[in-house]
C-alpha atoms as a PDB file:
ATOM      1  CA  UNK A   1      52.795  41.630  34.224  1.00  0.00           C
ATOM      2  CA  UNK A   2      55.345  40.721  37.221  1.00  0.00           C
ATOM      3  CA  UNK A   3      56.942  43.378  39.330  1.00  0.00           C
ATOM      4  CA  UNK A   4      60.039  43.670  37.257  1.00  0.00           C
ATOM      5  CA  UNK A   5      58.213  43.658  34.428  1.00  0.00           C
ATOM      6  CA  UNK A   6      56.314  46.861  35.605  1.00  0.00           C
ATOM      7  CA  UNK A   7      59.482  48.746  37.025  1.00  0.00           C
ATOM      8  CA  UNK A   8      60.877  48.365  33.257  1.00  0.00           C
ATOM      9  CA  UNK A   9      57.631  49.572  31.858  1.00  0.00           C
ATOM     10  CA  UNK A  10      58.249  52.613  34.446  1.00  0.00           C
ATOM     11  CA  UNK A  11      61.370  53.706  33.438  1.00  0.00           C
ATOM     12  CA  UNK A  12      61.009  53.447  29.844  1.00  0.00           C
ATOM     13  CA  UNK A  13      57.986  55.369  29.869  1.00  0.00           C
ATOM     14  CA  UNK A  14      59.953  57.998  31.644  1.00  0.00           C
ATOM     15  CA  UNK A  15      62.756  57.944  28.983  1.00  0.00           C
ATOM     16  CA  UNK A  16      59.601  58.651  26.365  1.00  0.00           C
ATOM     17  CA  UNK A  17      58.885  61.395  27.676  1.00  0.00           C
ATOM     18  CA  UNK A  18      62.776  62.946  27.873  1.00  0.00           C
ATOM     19  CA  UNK A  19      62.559  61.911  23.979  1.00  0.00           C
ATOM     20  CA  UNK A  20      60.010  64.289  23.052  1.00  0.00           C
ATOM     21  CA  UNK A  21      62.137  67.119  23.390  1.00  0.00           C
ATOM     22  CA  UNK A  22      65.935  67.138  21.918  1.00  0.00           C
ATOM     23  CA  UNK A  23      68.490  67.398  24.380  1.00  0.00           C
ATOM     24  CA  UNK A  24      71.998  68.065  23.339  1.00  0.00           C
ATOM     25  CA  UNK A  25      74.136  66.600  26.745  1.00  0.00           C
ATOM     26  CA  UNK A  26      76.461  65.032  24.915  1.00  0.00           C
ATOM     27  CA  UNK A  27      77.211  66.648  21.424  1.00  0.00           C
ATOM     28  CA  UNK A  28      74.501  66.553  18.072  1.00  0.00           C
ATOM     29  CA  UNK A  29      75.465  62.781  17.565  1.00  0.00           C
ATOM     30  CA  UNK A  30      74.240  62.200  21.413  1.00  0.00           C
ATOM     31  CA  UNK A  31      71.241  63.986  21.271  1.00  0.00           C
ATOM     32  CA  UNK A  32      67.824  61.938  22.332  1.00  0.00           C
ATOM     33  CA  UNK A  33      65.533  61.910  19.299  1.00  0.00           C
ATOM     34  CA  UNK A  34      62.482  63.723  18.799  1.00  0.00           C
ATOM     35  CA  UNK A  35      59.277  61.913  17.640  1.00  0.00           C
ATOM     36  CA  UNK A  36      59.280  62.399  14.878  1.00  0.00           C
ATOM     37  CA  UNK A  37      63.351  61.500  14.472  1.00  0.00           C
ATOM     38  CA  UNK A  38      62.445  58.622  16.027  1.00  0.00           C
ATOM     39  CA  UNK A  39      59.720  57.300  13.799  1.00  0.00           C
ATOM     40  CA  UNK A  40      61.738  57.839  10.772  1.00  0.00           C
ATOM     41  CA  UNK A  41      64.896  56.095  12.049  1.00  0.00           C
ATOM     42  CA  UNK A  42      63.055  53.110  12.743  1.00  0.00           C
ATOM     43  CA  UNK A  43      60.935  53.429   9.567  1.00  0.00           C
ATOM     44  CA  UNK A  44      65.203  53.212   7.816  1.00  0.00           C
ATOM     45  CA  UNK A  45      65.604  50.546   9.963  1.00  0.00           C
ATOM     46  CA  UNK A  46      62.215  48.493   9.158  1.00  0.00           C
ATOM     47  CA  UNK A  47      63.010  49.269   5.212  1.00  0.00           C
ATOM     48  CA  UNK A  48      67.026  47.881   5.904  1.00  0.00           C
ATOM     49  CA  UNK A  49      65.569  44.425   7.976  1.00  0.00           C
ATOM     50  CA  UNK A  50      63.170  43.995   5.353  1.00  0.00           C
ATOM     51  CA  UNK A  51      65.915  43.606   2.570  1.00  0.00           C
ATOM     52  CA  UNK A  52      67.556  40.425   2.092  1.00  0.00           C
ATOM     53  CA  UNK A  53      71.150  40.493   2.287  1.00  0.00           C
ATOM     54  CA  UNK A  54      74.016  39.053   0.746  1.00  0.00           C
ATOM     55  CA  UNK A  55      75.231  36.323   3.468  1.00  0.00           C
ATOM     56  CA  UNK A  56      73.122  37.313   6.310  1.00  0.00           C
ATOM     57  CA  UNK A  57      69.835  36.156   6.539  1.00  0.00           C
ATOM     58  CA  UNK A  58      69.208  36.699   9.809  1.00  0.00           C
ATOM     59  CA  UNK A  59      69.303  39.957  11.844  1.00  0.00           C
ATOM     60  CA  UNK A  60      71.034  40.571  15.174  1.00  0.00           C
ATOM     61  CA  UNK A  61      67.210  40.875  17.111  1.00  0.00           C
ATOM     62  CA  UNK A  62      66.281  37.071  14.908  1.00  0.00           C
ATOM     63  CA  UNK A  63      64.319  37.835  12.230  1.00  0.00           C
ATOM     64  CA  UNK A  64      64.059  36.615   8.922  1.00  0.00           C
ATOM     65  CA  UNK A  65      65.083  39.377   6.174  1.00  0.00           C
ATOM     66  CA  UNK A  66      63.025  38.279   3.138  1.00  0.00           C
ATOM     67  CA  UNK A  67      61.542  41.043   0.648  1.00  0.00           C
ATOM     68  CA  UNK A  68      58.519  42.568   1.461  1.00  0.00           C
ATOM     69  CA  UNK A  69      58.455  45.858  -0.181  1.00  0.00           C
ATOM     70  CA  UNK A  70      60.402  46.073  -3.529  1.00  0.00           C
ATOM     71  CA  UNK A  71      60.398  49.520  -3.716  1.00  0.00           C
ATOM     72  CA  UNK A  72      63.206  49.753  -0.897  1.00  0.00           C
ATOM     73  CA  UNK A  73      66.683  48.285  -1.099  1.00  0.00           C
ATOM     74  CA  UNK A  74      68.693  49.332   1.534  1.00  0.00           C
ATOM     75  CA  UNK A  75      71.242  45.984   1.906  1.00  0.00           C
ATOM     76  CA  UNK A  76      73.740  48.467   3.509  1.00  0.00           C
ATOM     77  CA  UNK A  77      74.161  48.575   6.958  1.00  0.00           C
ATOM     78  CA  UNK A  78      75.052  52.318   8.009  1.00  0.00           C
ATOM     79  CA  UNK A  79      76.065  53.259  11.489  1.00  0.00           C
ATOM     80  CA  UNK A  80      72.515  54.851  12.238  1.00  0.00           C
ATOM     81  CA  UNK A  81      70.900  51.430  11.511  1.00  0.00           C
ATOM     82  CA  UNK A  82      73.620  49.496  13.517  1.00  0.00           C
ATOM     83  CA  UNK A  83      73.081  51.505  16.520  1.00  0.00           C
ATOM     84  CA  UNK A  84      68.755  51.332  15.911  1.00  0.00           C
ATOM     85  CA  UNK A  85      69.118  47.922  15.213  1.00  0.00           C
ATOM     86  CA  UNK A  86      70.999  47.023  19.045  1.00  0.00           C
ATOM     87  CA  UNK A  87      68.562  49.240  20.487  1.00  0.00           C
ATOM     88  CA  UNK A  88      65.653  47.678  19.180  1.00  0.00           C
ATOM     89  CA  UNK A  89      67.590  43.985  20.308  1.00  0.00           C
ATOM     90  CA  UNK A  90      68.217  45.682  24.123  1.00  0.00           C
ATOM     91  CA  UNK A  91      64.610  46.563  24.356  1.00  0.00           C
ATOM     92  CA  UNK A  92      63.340  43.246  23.276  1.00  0.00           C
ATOM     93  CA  UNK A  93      65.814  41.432  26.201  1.00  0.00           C
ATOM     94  CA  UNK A  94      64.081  43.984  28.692  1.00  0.00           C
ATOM     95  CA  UNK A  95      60.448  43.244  27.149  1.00  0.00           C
ATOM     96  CA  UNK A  96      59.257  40.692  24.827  1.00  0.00           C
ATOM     97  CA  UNK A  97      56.013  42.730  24.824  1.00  0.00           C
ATOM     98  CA  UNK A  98      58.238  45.861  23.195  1.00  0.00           C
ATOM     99  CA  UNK A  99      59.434  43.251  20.606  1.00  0.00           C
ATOM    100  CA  UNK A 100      56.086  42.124  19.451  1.00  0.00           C
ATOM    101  CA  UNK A 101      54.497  45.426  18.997  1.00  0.00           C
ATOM    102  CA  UNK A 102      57.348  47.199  17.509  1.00  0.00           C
ATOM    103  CA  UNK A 103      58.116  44.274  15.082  1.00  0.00           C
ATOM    104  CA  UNK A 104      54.016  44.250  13.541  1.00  0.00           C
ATOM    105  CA  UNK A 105      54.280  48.263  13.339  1.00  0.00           C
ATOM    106  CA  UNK A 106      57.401  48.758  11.249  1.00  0.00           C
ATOM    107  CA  UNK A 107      58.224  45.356  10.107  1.00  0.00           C
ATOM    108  CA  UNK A 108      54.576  43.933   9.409  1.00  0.00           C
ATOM    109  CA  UNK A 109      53.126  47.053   8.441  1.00  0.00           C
ATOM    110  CA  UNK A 110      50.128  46.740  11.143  1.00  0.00           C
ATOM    111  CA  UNK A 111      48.229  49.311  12.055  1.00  0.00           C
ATOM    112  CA  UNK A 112      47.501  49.646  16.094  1.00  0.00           C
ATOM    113  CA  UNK A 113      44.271  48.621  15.699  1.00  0.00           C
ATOM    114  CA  UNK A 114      44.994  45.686  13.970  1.00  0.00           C
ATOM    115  CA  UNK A 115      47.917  44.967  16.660  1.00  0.00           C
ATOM    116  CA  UNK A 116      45.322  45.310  19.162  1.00  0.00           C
ATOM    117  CA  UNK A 117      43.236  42.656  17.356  1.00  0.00           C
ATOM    118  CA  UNK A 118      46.054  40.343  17.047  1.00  0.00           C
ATOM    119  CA  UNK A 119      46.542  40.544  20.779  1.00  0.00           C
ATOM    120  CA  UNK A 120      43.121  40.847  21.455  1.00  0.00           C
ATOM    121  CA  UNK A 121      43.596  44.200  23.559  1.00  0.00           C
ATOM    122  CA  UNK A 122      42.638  47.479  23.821  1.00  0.00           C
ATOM    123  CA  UNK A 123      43.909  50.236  20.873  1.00  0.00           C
ATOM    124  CA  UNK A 124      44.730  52.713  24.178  1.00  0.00           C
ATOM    125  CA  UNK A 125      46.345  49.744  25.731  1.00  0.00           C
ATOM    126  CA  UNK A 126      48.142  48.882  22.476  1.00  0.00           C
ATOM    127  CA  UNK A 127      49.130  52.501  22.036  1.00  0.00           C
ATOM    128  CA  UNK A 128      50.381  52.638  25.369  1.00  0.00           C
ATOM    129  CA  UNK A 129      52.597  50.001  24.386  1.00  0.00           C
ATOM    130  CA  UNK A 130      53.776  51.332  21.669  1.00  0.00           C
ATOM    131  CA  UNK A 131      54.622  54.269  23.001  1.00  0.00           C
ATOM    132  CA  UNK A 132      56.686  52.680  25.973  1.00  0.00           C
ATOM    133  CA  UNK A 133      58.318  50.791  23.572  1.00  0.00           C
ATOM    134  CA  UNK A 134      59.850  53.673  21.428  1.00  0.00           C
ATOM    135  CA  UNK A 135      60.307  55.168  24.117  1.00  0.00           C
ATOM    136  CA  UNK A 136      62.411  52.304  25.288  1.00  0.00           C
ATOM    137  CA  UNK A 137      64.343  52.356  22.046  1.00  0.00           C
ATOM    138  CA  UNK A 138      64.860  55.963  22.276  1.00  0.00           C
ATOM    139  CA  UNK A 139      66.811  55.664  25.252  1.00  0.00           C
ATOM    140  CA  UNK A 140      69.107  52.725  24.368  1.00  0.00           C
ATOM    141  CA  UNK A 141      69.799  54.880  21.072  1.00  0.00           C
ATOM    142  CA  UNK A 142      70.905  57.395  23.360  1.00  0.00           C
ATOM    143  CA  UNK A 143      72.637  55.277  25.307  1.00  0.00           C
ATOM    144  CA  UNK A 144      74.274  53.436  22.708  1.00  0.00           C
ATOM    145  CA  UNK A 145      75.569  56.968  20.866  1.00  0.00           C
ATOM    146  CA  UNK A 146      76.958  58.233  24.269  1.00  0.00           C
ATOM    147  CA  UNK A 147      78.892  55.295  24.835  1.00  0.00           C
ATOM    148  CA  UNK A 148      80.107  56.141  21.245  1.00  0.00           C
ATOM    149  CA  UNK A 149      81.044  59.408  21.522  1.00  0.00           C
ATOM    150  CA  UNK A 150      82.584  58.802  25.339  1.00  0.00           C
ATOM    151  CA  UNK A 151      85.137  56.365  23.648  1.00  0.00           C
ATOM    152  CA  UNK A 152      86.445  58.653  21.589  1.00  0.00           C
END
């Protein structure tokens, strides 16, 4: 990985690690996400970019919305998936890596081992991954909802 590409692993790993406590800085709709927050927001997400949609077949991150699990139907768009959905787009401009890994987990339904297979890598390498990348998306959620709330 090149030099930038390390100093953006850095400070995303450093914004996991502020998102494993809740902070309240900026009001309850500011607040960084906890874990398990976290996982379930993107699990909405995942369910919401799995669902086709009436006149949008693509999604603003480029993926192809096509029916995976019938069980969910979630064709709306709230504001909490809006906001997930640019965060997971600003961490895949900072890391394609973040993209990938995130993408198999809650779109594909991999497990991390089976991620690490796929890339042929470690599972603590893979999980480290992971983990950077969440925590990457943690931080542009909070990022994105303080710009929100500072309009106002």
């Amino acid at each position: 990985m090149a030099m930038q590409g390390t100093r953006i692993l850095s400070s995303c790993y450093s914004t996991l690690n502020q998102a494993l406590v809740l902070m309240w800085g900026y009001g309850e709709s500011a607040a960084l996400l906890s874990t398990k927050e976290l996982d379930q927001r993107l699990e909405r997400w995942a369910n919401w970019a799995r669902s086709p949609s009436m006149g949008a077949p693509i999604g603003v991150v480029g993926y192809l919305k096509e029916r995976l699990d019938i069980a969910h139907d979630s064709d709306e768009m709230t504001t909490e998936i809006a906001i997930t959905e640019r965060a997971v787009a600003r961490a895949k401009l900072e890391e394609k890596a973040y993209w990938r890994v995130l993408a198999r987990y809650y779109l594909g339904r991999l497990s991390i081992v089976e991620i690490a297979m796929f890339f042929h890598t470690s599972e603590d390498g893979t999980k480290q991954l992971f983990l950077e990348a969440k925590g990457c998306v943690a931080g542009h959620i909070y990022d994105i909802e303080r710009e929100k709330v500072e309009l106002v």
